[in-house]
N, C-alpha and C. Protein backbone atom coordinates (compact mmCIF):
# COMPACT_ATOMS: atom_id res chain seq x y z
N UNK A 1 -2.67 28.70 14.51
CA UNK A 1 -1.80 27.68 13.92
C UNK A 1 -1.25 26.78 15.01
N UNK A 2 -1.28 25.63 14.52
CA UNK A 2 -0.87 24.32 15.68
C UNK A 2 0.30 24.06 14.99
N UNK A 3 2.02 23.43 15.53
CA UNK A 3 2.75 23.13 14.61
C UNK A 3 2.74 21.65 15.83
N UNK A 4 3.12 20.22 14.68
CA UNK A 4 3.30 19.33 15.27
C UNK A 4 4.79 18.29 15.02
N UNK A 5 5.23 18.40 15.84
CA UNK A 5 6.13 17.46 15.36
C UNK A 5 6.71 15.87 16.42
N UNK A 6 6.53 14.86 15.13
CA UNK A 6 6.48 13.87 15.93
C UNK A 6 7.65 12.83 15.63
N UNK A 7 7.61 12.35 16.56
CA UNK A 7 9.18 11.30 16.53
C UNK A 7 8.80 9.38 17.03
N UNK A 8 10.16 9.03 16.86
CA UNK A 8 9.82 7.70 16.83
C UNK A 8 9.68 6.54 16.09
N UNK A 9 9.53 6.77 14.64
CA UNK A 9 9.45 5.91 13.52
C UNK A 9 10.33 5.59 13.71
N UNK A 10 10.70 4.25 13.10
CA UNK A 10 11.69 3.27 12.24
C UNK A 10 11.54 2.13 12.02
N UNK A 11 12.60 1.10 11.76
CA UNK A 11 12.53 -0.75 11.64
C UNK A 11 12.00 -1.23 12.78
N UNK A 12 11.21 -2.37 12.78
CA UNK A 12 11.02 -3.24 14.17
C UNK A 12 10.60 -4.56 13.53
N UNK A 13 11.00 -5.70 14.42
CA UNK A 13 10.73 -7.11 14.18
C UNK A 13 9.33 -6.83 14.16
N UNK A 14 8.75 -8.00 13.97
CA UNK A 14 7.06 -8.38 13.85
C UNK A 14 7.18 -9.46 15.54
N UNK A 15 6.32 -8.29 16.20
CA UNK A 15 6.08 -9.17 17.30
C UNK A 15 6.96 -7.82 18.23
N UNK A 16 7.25 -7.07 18.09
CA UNK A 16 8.50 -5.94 18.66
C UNK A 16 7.43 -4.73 19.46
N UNK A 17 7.70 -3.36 19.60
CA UNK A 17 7.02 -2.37 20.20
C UNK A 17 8.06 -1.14 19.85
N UNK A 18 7.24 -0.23 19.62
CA UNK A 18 7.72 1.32 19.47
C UNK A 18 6.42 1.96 20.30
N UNK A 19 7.47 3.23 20.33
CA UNK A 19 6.31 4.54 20.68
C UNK A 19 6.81 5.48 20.10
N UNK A 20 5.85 6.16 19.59
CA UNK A 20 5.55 6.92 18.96
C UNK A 20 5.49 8.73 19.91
N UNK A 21 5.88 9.77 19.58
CA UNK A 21 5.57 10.92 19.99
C UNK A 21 5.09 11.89 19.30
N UNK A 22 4.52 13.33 20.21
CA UNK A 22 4.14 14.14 18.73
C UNK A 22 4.03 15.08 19.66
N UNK A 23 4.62 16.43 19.60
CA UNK A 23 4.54 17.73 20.67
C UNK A 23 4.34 18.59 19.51
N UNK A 24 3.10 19.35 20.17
CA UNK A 24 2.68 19.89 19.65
C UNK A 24 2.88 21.50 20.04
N UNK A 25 2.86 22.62 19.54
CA UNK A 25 3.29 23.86 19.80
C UNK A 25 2.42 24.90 19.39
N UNK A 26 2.76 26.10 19.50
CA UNK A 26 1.54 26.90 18.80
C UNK A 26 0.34 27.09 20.24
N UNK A 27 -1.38 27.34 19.05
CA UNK A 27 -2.29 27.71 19.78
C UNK A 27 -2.79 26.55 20.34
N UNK A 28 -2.54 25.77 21.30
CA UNK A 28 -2.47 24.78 21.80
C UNK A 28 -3.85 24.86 23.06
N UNK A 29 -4.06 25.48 23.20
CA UNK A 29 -5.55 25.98 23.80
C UNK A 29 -6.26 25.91 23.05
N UNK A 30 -6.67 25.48 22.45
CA UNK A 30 -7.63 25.59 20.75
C UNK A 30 -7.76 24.01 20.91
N UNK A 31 -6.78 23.33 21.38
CA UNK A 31 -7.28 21.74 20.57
C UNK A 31 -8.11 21.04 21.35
N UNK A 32 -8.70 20.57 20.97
CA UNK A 32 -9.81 19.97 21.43
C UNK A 32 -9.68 18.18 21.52
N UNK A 33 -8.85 17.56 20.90
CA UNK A 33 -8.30 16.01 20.68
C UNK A 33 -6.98 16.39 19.79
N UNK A 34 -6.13 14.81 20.40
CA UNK A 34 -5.20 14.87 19.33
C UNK A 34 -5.16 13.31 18.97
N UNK A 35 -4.34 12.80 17.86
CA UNK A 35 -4.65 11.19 18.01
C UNK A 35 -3.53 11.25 16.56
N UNK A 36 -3.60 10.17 16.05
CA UNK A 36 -2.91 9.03 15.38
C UNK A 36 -3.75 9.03 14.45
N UNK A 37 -3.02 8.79 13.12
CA UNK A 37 -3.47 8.54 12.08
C UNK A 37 -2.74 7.71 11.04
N UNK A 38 -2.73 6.99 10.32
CA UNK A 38 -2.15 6.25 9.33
C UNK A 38 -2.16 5.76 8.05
N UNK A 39 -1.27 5.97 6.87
CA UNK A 39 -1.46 5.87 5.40
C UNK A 39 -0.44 5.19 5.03
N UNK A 40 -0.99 4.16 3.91
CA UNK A 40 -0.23 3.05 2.88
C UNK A 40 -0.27 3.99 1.95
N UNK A 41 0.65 4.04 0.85
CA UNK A 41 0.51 4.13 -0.47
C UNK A 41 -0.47 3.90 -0.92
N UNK A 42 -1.29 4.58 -1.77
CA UNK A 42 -2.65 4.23 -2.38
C UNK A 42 -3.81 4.22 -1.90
N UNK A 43 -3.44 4.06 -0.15
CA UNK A 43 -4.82 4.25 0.39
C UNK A 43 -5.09 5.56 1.42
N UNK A 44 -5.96 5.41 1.60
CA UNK A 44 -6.79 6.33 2.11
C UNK A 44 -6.15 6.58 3.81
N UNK A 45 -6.06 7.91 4.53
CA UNK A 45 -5.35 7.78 5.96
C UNK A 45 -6.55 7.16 6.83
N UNK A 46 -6.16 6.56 7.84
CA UNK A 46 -7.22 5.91 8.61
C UNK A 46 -6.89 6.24 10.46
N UNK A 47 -7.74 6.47 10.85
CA UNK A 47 -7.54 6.52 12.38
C UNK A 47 -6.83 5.38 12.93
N UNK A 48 -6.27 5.49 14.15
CA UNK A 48 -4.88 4.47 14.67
C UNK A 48 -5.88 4.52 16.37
N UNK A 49 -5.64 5.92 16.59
CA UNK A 49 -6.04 6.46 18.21
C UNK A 49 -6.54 7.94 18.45
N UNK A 50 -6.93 8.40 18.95
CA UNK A 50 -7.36 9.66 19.40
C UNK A 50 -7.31 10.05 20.85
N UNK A 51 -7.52 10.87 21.20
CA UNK A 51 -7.60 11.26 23.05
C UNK A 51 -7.99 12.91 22.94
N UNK A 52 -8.88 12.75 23.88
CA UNK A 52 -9.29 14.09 24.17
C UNK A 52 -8.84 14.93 24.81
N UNK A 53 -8.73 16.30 25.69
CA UNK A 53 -7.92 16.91 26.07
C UNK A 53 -8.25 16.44 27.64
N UNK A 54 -9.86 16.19 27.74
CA UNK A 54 -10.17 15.28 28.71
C UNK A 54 -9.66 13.85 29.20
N UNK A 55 -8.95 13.65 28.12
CA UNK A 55 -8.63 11.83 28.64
C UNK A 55 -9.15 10.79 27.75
N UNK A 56 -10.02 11.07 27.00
CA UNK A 56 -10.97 10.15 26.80
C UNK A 56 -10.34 9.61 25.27
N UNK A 57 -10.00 7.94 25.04
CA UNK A 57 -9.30 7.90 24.40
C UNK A 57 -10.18 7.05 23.12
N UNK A 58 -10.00 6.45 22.09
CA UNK A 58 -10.85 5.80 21.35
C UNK A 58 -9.54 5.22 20.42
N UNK A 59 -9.67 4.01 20.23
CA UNK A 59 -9.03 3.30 19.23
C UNK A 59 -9.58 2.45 17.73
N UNK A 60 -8.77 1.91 16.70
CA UNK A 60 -9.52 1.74 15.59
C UNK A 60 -9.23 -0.19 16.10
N UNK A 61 -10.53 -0.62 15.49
CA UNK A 61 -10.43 -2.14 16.16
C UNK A 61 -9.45 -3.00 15.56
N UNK A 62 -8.17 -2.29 14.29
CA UNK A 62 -7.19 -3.81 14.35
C UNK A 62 -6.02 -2.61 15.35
N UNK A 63 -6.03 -2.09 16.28
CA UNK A 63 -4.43 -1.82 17.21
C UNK A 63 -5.54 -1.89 18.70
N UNK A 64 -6.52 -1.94 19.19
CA UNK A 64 -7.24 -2.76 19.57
C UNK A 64 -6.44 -3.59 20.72
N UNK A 65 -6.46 -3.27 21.66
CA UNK A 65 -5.89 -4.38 22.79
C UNK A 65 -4.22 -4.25 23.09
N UNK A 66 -4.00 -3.60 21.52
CA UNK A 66 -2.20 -3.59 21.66
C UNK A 66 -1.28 -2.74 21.40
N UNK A 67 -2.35 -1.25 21.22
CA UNK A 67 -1.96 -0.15 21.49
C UNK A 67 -2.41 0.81 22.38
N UNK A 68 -1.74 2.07 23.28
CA UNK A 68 -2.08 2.75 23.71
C UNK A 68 -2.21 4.41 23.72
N UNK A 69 -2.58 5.24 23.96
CA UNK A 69 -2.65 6.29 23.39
C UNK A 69 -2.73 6.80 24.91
N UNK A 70 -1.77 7.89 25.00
CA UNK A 70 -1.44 9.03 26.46
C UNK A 70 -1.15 10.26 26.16
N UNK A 71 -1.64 10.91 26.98
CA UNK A 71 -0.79 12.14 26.80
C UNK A 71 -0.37 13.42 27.97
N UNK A 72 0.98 14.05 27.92
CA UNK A 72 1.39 14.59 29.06
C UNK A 72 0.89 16.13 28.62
N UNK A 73 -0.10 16.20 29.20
CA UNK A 73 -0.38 18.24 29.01
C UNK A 73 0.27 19.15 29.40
N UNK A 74 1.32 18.90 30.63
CA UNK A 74 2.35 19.37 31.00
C UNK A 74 3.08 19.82 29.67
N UNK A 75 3.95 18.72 28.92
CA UNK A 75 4.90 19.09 27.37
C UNK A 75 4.15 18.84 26.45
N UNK A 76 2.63 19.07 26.63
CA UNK A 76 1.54 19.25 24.99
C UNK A 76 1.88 18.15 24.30
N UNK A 77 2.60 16.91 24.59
CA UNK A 77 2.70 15.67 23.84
C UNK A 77 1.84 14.86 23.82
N UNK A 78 1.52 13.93 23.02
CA UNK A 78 0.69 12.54 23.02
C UNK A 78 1.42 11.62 23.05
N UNK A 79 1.52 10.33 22.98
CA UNK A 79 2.51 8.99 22.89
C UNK A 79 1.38 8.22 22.37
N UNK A 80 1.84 7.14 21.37
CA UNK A 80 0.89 6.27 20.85
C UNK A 80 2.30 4.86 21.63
N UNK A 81 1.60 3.74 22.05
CA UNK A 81 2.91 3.07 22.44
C UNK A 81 2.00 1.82 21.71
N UNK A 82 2.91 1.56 20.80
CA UNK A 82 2.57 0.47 19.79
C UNK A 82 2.94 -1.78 20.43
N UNK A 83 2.25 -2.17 20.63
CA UNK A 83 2.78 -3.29 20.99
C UNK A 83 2.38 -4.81 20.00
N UNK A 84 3.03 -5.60 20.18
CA UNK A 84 2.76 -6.99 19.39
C UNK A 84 2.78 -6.17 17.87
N UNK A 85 3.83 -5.88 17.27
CA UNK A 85 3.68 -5.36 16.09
C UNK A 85 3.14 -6.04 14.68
N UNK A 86 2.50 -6.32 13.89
CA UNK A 86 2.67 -6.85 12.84
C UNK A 86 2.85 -6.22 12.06
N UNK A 87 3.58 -6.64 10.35
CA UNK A 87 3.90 -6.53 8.98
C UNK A 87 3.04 -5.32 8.49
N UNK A 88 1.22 -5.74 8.88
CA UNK A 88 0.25 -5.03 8.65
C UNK A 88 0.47 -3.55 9.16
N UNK A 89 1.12 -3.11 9.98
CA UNK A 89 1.44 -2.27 10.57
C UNK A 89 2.10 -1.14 10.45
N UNK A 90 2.91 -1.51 9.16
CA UNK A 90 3.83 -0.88 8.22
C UNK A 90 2.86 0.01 7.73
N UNK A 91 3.87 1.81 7.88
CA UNK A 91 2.72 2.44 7.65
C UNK A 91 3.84 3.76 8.23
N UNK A 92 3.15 5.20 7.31
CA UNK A 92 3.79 6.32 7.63
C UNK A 92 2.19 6.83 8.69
N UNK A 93 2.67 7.11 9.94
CA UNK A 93 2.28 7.44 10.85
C UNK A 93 2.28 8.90 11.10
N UNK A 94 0.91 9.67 10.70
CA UNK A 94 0.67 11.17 11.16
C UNK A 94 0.25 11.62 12.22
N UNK A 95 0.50 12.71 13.06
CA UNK A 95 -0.08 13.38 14.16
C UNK A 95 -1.53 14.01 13.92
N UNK A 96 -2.23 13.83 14.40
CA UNK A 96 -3.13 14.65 14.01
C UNK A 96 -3.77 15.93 15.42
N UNK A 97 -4.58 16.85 15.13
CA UNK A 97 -4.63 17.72 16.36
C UNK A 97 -5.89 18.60 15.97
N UNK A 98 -7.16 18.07 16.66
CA UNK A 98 -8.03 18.64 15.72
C UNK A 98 -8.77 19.73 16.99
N UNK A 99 -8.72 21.09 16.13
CA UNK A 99 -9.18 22.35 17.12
C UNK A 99 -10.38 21.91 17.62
N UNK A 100 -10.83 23.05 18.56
CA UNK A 100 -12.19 23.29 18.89
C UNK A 100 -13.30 23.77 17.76
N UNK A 101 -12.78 24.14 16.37
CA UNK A 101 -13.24 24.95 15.49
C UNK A 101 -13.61 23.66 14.04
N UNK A 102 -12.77 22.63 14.66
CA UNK A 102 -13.16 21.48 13.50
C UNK A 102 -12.00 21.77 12.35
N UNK A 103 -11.32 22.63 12.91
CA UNK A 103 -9.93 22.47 11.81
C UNK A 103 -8.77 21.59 12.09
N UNK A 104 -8.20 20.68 11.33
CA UNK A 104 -6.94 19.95 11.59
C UNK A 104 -5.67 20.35 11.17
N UNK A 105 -4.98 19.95 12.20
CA UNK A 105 -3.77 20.16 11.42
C UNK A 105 -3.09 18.66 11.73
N UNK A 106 -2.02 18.57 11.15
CA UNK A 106 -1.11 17.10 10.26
C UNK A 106 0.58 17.26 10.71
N UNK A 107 1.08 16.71 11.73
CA UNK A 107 2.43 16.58 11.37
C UNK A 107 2.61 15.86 9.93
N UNK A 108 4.40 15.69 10.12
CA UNK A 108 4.68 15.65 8.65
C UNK A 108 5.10 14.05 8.72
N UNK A 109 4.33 13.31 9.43
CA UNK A 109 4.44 12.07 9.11
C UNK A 109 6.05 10.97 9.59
N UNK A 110 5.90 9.94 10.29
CA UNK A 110 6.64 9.16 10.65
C UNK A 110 6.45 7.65 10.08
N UNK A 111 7.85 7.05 9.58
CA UNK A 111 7.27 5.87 8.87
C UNK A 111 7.78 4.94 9.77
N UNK A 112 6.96 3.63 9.45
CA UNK A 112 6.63 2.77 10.75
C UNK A 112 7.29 1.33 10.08
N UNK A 113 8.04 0.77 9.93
CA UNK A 113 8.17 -0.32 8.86
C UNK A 113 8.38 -1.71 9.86
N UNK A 114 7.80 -2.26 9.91
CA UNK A 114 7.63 -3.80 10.86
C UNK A 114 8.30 -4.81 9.67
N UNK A 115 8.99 -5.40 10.22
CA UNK A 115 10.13 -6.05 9.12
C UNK A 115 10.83 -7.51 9.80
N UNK A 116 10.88 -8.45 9.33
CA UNK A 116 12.12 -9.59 9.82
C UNK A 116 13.18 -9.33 9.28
């Protein structure tokens, strides 16, 4: 069992920056990537960012140029650091942490609301 919990949501102008966190606990030798994930109402969750335990990071092409994805293995955290925010952006933001075994597990979600 992986437990994740992540911080950081709230209000931000359009055009603003957050970061995002997510420490993860548990069998933490097991994971194999951790990354970002994101869901609207009604739709479907969609990849944000990922990173491997290696480094190796991959992003989805609209955060693309203006987000980043890190992480300290030291405190088992990731950071997603969100920049040039837009409206579009609005969005409850999950941890994700996927084993060596192809099982995931899901924090319990951070909401992201980009707002004037």
């Amino acid at each position: 069992q992986v437990q994740l919990v992540e911080s950081g949501g709230g209000l931000v102008q359009p055009g603003g920056s957050l970061r995002l966190s997510c420490a993860a606990s548990g069998r933490i030798f097991s994971i194999n990537a951790m990354g970002w994930y994101r869901q609207a109402p009604g739709k479907e969750r969609e990849l944000v960012a990922t990173i491997t335990t290696g480094g190796t990071s991959n992003y989805a092409d609209s955060v693309k140029g203006r987000s980043t994805i890190s992480r300290d293995n030291a405190k088992n955290t990731v950071f997603l650091q969100m920049n040039s925010l837009k409206p579009d952006d609005t969005d409850v933001y999950y941890c994700n942490a996927k084993m060596i075994t192809g099982v995931n597990y899901w924090g319990q979600g951070t909401l992201v609301t980009v707002s004037a």
